[in-house]
PDB file of N, CA and C in Angstrom:
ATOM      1  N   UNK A   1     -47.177 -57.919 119.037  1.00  0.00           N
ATOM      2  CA  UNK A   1     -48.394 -57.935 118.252  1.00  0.00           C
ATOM      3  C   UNK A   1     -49.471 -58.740 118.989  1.00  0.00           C
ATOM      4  N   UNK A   2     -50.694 -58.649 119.149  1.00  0.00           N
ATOM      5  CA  UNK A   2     -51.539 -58.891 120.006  1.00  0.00           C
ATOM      6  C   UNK A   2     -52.245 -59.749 118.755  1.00  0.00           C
ATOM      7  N   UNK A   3     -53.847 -60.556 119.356  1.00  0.00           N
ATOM      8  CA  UNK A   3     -54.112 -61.734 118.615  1.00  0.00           C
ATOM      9  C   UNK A   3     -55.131 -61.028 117.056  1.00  0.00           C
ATOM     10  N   UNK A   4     -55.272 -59.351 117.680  1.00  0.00           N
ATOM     11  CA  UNK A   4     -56.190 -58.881 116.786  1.00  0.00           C
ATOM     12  C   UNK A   4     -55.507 -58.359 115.507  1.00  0.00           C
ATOM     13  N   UNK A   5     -54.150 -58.175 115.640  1.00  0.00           N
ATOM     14  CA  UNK A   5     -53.196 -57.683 114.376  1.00  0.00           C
ATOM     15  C   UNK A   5     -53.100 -59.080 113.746  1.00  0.00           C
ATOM     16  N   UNK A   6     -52.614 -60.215 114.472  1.00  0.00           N
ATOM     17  CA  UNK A   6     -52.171 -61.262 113.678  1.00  0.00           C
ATOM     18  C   UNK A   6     -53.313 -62.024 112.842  1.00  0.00           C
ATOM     19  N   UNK A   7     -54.663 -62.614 113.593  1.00  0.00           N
ATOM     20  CA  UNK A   7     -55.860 -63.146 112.865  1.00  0.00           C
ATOM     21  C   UNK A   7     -56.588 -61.670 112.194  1.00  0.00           C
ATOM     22  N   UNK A   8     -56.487 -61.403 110.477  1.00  0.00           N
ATOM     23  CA  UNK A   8     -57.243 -60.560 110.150  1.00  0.00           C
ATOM     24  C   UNK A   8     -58.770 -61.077 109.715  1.00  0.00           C
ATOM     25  N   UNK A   9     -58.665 -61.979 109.362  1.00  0.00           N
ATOM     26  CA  UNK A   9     -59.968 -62.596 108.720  1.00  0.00           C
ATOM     27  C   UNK A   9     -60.675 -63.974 108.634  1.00  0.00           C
ATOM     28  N   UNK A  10     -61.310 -65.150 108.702  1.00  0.00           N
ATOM     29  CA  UNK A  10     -61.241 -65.839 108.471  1.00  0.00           C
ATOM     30  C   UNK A  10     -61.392 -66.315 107.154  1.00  0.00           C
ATOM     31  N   UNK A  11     -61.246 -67.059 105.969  1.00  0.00           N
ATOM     32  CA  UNK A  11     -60.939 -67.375 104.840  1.00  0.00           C
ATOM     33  C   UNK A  11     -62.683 -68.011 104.049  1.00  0.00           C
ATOM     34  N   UNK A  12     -63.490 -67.957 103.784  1.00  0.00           N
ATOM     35  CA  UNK A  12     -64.860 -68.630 103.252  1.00  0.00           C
ATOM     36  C   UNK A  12     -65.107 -68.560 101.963  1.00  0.00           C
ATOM     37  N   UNK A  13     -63.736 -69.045 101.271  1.00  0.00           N
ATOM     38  CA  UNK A  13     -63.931 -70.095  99.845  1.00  0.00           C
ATOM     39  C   UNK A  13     -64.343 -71.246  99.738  1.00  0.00           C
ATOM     40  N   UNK A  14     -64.930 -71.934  98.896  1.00  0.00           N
ATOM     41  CA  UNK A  14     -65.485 -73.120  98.814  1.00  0.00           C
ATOM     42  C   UNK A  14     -64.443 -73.886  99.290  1.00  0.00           C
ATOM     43  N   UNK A  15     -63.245 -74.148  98.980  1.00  0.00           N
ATOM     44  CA  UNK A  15     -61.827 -74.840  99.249  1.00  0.00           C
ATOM     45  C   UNK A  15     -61.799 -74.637 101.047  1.00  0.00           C
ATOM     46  N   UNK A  16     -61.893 -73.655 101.365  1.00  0.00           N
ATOM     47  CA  UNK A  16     -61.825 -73.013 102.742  1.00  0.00           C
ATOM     48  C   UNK A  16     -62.893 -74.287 103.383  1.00  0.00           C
ATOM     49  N   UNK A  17     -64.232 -74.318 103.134  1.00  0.00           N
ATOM     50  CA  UNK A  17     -65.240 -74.927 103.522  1.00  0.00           C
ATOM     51  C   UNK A  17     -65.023 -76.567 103.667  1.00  0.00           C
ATOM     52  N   UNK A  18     -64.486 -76.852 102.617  1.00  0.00           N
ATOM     53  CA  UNK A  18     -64.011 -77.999 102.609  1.00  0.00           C
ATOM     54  C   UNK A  18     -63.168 -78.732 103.302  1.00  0.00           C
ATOM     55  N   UNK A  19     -62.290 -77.753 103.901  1.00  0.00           N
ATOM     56  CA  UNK A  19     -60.880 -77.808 104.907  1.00  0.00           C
ATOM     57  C   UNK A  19     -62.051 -78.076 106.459  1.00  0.00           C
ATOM     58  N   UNK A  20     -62.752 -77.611 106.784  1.00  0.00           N
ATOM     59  CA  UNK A  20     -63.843 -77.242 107.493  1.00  0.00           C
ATOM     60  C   UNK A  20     -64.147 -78.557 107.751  1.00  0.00           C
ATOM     61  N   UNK A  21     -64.643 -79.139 106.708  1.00  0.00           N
ATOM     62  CA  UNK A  21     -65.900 -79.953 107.267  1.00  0.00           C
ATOM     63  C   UNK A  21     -64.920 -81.439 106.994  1.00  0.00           C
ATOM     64  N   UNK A  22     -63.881 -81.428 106.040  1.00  0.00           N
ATOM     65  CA  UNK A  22     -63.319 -82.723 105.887  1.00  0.00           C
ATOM     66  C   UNK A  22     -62.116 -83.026 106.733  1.00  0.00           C
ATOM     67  N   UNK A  23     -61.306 -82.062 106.981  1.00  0.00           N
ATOM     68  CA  UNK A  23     -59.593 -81.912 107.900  1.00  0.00           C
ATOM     69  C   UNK A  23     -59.832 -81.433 109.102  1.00  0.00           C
ATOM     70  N   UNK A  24     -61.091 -80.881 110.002  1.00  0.00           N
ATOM     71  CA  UNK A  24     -61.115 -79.952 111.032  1.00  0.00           C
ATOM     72  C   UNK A  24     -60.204 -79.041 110.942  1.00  0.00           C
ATOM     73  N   UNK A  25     -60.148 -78.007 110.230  1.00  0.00           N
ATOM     74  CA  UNK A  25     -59.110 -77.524 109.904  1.00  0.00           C
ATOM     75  C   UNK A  25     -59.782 -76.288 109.590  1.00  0.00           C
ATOM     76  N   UNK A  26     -59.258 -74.948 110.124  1.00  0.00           N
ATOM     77  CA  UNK A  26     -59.806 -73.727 109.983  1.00  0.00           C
ATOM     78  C   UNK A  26     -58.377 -72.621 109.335  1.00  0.00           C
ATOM     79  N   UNK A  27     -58.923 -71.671 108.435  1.00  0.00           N
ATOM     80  CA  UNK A  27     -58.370 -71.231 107.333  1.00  0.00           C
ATOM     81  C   UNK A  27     -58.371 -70.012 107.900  1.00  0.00           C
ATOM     82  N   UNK A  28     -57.169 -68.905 107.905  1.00  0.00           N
ATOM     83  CA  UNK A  28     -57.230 -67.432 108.375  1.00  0.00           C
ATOM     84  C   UNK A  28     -56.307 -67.131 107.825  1.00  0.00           C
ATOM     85  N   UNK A  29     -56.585 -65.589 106.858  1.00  0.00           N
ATOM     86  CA  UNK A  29     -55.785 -64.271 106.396  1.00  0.00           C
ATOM     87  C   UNK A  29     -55.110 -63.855 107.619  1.00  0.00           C
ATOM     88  N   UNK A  30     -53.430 -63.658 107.717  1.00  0.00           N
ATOM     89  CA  UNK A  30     -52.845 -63.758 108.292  1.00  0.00           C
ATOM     90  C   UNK A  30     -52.063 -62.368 108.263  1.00  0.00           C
ATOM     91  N   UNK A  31     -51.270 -61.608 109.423  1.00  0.00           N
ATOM     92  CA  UNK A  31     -50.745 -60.810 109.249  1.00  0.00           C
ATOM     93  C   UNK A  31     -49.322 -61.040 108.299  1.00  0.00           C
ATOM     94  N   UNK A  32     -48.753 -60.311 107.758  1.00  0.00           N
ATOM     95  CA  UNK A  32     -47.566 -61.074 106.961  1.00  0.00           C
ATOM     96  C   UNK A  32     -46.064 -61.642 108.129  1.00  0.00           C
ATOM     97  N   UNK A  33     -45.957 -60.443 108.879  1.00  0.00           N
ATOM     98  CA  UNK A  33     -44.855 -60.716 110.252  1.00  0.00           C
ATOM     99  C   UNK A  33     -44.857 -61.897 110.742  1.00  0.00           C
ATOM    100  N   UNK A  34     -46.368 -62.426 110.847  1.00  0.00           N
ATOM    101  CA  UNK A  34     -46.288 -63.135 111.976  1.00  0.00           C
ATOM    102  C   UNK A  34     -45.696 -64.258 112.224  1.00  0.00           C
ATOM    103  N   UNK A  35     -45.612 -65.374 113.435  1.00  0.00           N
ATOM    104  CA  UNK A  35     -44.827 -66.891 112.681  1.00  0.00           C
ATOM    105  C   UNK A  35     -45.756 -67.973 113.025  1.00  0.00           C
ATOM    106  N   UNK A  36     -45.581 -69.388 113.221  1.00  0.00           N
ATOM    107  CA  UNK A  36     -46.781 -70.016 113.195  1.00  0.00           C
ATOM    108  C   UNK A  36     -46.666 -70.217 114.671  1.00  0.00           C
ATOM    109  N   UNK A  37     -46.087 -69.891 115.440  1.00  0.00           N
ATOM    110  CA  UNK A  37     -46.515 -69.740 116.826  1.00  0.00           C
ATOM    111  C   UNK A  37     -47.114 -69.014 117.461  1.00  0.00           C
ATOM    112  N   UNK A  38     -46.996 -67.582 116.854  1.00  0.00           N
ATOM    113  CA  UNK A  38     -47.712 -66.318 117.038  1.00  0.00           C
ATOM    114  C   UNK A  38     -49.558 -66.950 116.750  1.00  0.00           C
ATOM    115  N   UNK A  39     -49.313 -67.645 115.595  1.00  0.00           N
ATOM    116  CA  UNK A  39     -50.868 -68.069 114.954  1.00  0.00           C
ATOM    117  C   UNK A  39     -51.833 -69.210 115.576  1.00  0.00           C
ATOM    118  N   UNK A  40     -50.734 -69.687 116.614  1.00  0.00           N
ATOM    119  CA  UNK A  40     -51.275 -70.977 117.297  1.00  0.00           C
ATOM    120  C   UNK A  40     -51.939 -70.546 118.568  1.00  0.00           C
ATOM    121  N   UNK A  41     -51.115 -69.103 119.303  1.00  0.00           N
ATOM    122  CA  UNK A  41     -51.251 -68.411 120.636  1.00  0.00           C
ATOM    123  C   UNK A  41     -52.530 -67.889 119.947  1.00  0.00           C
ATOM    124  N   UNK A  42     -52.669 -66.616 118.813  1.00  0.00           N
ATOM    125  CA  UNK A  42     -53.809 -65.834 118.724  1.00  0.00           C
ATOM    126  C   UNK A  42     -54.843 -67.132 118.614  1.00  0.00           C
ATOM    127  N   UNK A  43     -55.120 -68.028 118.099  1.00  0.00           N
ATOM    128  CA  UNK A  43     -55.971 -69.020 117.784  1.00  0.00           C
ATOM    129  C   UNK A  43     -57.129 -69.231 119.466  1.00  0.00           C
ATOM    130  N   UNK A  44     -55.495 -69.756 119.995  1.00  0.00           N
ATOM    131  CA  UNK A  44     -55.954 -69.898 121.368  1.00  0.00           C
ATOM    132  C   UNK A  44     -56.533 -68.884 122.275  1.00  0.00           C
ATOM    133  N   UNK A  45     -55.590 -67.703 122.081  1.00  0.00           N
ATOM    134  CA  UNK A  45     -56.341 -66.490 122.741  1.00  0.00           C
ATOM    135  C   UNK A  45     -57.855 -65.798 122.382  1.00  0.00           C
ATOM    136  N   UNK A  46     -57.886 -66.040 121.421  1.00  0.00           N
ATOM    137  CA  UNK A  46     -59.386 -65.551 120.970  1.00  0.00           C
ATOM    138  C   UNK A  46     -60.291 -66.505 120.742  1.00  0.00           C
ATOM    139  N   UNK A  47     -60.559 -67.621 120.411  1.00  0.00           N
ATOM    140  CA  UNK A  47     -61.457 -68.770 120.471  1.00  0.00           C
ATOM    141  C   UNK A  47     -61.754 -69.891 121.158  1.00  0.00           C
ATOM    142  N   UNK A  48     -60.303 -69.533 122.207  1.00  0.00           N
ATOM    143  CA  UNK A  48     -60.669 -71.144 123.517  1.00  0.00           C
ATOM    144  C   UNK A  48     -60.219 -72.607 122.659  1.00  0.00           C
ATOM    145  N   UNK A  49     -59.769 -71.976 121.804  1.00  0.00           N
ATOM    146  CA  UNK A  49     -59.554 -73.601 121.104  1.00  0.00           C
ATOM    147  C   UNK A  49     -58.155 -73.962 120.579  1.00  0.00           C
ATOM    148  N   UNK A  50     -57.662 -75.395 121.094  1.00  0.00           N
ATOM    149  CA  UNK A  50     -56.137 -75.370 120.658  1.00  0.00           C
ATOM    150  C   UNK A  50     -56.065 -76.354 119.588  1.00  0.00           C
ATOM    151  N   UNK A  51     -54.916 -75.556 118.732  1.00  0.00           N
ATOM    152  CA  UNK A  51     -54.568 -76.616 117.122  1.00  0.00           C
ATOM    153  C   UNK A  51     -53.517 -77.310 117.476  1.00  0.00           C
ATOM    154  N   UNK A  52     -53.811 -78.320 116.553  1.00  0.00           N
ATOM    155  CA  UNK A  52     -52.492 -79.317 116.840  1.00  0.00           C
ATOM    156  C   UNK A  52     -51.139 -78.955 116.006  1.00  0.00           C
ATOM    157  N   UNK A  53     -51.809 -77.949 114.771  1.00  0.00           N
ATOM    158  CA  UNK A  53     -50.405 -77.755 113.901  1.00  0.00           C
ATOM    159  C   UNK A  53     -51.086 -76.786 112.760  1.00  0.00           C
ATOM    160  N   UNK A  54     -50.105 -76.137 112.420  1.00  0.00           N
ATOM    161  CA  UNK A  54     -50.052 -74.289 111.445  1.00  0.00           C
ATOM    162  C   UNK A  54     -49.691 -74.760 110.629  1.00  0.00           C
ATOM    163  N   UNK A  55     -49.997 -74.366 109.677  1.00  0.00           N
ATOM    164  CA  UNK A  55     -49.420 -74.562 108.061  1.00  0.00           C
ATOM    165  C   UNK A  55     -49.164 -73.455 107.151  1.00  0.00           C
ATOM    166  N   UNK A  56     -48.464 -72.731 106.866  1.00  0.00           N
ATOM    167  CA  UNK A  56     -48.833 -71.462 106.183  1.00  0.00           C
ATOM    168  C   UNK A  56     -47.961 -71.320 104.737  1.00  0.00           C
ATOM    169  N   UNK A  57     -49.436 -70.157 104.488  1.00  0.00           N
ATOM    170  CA  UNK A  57     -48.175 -69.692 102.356  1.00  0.00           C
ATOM    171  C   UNK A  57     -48.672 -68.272 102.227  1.00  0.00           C
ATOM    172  N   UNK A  58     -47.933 -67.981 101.273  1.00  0.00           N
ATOM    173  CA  UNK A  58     -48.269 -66.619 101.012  1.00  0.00           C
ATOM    174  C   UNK A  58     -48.602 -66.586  99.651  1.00  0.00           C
ATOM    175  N   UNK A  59     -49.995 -65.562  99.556  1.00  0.00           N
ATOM    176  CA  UNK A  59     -50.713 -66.206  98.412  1.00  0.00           C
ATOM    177  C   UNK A  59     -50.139 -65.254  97.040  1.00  0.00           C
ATOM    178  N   UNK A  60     -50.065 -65.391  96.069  1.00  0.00           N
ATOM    179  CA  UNK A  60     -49.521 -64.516  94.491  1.00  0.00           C
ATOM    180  C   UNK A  60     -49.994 -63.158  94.911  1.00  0.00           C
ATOM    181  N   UNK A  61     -51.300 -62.963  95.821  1.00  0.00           N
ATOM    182  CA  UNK A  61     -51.366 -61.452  95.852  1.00  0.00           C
ATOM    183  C   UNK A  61     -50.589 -60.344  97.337  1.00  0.00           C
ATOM    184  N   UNK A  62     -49.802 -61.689  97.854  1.00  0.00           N
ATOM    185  CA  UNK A  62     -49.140 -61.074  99.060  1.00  0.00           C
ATOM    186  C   UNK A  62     -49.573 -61.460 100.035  1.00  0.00           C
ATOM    187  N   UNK A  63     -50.631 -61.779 100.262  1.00  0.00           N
ATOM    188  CA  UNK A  63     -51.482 -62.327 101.487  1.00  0.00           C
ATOM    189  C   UNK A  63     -50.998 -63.534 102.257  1.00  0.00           C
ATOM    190  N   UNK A  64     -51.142 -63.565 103.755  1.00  0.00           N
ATOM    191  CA  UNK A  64     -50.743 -64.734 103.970  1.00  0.00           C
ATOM    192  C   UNK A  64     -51.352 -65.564 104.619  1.00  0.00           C
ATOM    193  N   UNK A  65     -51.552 -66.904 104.684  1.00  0.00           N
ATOM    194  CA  UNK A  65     -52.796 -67.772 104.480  1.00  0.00           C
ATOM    195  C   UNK A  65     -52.304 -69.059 105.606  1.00  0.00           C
ATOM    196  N   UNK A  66     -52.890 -69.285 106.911  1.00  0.00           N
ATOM    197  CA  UNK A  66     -52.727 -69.928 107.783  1.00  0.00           C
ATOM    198  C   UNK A  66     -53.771 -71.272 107.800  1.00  0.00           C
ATOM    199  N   UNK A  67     -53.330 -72.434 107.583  1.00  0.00           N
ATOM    200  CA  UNK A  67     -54.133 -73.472 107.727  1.00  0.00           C
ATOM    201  C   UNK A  67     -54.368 -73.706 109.256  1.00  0.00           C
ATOM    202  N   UNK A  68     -55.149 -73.834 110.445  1.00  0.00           N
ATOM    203  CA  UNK A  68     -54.897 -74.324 111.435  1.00  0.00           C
ATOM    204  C   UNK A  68     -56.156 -75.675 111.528  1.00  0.00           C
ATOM    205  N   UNK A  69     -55.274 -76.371 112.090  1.00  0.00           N
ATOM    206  CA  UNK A  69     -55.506 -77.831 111.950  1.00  0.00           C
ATOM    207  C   UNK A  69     -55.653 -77.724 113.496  1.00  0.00           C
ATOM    208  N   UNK A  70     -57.457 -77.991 114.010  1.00  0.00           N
ATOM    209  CA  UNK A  70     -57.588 -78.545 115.575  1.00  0.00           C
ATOM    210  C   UNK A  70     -57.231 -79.502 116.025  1.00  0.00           C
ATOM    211  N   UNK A  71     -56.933 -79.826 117.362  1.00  0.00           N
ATOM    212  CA  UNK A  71     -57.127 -80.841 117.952  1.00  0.00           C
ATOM    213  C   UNK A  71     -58.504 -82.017 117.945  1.00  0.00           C
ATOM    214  N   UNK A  72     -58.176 -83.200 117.769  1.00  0.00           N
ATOM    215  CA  UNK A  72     -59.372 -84.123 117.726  1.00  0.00           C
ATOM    216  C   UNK A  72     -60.979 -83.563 118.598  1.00  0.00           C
ATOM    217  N   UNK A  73     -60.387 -83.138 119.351  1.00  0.00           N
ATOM    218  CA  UNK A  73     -61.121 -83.059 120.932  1.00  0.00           C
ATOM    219  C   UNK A  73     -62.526 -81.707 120.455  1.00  0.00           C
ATOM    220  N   UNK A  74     -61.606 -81.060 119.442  1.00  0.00           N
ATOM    221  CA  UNK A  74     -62.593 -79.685 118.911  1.00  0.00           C
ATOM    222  C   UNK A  74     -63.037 -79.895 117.941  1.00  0.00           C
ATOM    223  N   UNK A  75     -64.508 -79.276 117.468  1.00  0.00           N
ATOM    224  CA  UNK A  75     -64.841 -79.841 116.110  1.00  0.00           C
ATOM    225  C   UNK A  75     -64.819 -78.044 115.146  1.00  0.00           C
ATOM    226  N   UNK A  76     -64.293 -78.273 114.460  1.00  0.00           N
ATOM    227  CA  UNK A  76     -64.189 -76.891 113.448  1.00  0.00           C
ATOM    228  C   UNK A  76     -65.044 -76.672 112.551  1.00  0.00           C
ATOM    229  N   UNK A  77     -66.645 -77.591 112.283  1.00  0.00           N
ATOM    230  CA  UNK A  77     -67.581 -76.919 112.004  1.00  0.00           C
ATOM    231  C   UNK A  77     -68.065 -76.022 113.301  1.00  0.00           C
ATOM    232  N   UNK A  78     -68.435 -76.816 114.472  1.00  0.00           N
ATOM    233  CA  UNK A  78     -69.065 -75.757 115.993  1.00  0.00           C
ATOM    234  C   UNK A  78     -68.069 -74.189 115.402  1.00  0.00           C
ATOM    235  N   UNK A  79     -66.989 -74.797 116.124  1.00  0.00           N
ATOM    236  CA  UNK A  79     -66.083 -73.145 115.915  1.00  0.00           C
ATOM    237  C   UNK A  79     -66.339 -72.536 114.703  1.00  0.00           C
ATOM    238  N   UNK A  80     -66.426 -72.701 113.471  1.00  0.00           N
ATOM    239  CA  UNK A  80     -66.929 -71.748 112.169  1.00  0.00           C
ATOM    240  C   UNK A  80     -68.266 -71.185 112.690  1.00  0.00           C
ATOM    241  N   UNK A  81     -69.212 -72.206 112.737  1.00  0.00           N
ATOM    242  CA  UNK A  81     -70.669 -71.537 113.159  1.00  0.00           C
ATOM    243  C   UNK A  81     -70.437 -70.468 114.144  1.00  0.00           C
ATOM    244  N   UNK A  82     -69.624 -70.559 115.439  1.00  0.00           N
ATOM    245  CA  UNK A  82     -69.584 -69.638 116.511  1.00  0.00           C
ATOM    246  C   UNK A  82     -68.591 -68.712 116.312  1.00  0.00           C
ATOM    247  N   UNK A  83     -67.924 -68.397 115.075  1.00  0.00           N
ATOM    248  CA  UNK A  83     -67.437 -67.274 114.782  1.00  0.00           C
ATOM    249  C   UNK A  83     -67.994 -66.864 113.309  1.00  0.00           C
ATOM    250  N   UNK A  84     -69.058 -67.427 112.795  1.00  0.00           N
ATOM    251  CA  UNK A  84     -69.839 -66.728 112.011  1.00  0.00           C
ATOM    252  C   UNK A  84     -69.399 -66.675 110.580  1.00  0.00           C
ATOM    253  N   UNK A  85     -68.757 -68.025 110.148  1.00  0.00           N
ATOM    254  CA  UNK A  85     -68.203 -68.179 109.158  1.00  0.00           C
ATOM    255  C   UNK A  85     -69.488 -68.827 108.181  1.00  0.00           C
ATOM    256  N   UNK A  86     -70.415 -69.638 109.036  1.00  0.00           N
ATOM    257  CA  UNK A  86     -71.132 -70.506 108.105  1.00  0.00           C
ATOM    258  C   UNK A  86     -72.345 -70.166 108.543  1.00  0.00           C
TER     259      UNK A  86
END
């Protein structure tokens, strides 16, 4: 599975936003297969930016919901703005 099956979406609920600007921490609709290593590689492969750690659930409607938590070094408002979240 390549990085475009596994990241389907990024997540822009108020809760989502919050993860954003308070945890550096960026929120993505997730393929269901995938594992949190798969989610750490696509992260990296498509945005240049590495997380320090995955968190994931699957939400009541099936969906599955990847916390990724950056490294200090990256700031995850820049990256939202430059993938067009905010």
């Amino acid at each position: 599975m390549d990085q475009f099956h596994i990241l389907k979406f990024p997540l822009t609920t108020e809760s989502a936003m919050k993860k954003i600007e308070d945890n550096n921490t960026l929120v993505f609709i997730v393929d269901l297969r995938c594992n949190k290593k798969q989610i750490k590689h696509a992260v990296k492969k498509m945005y240049d930016i590495k997380a320090s750690k995955v968190n994931t659930l699957i939400r009541p409607d099936g969906l599955k919901k990847a916390y990724v938590k950056l490294q200090p070094d990256y700031d995850a408002l820049d990256i939202a703005n430059k993938i067009g979240i905010l």
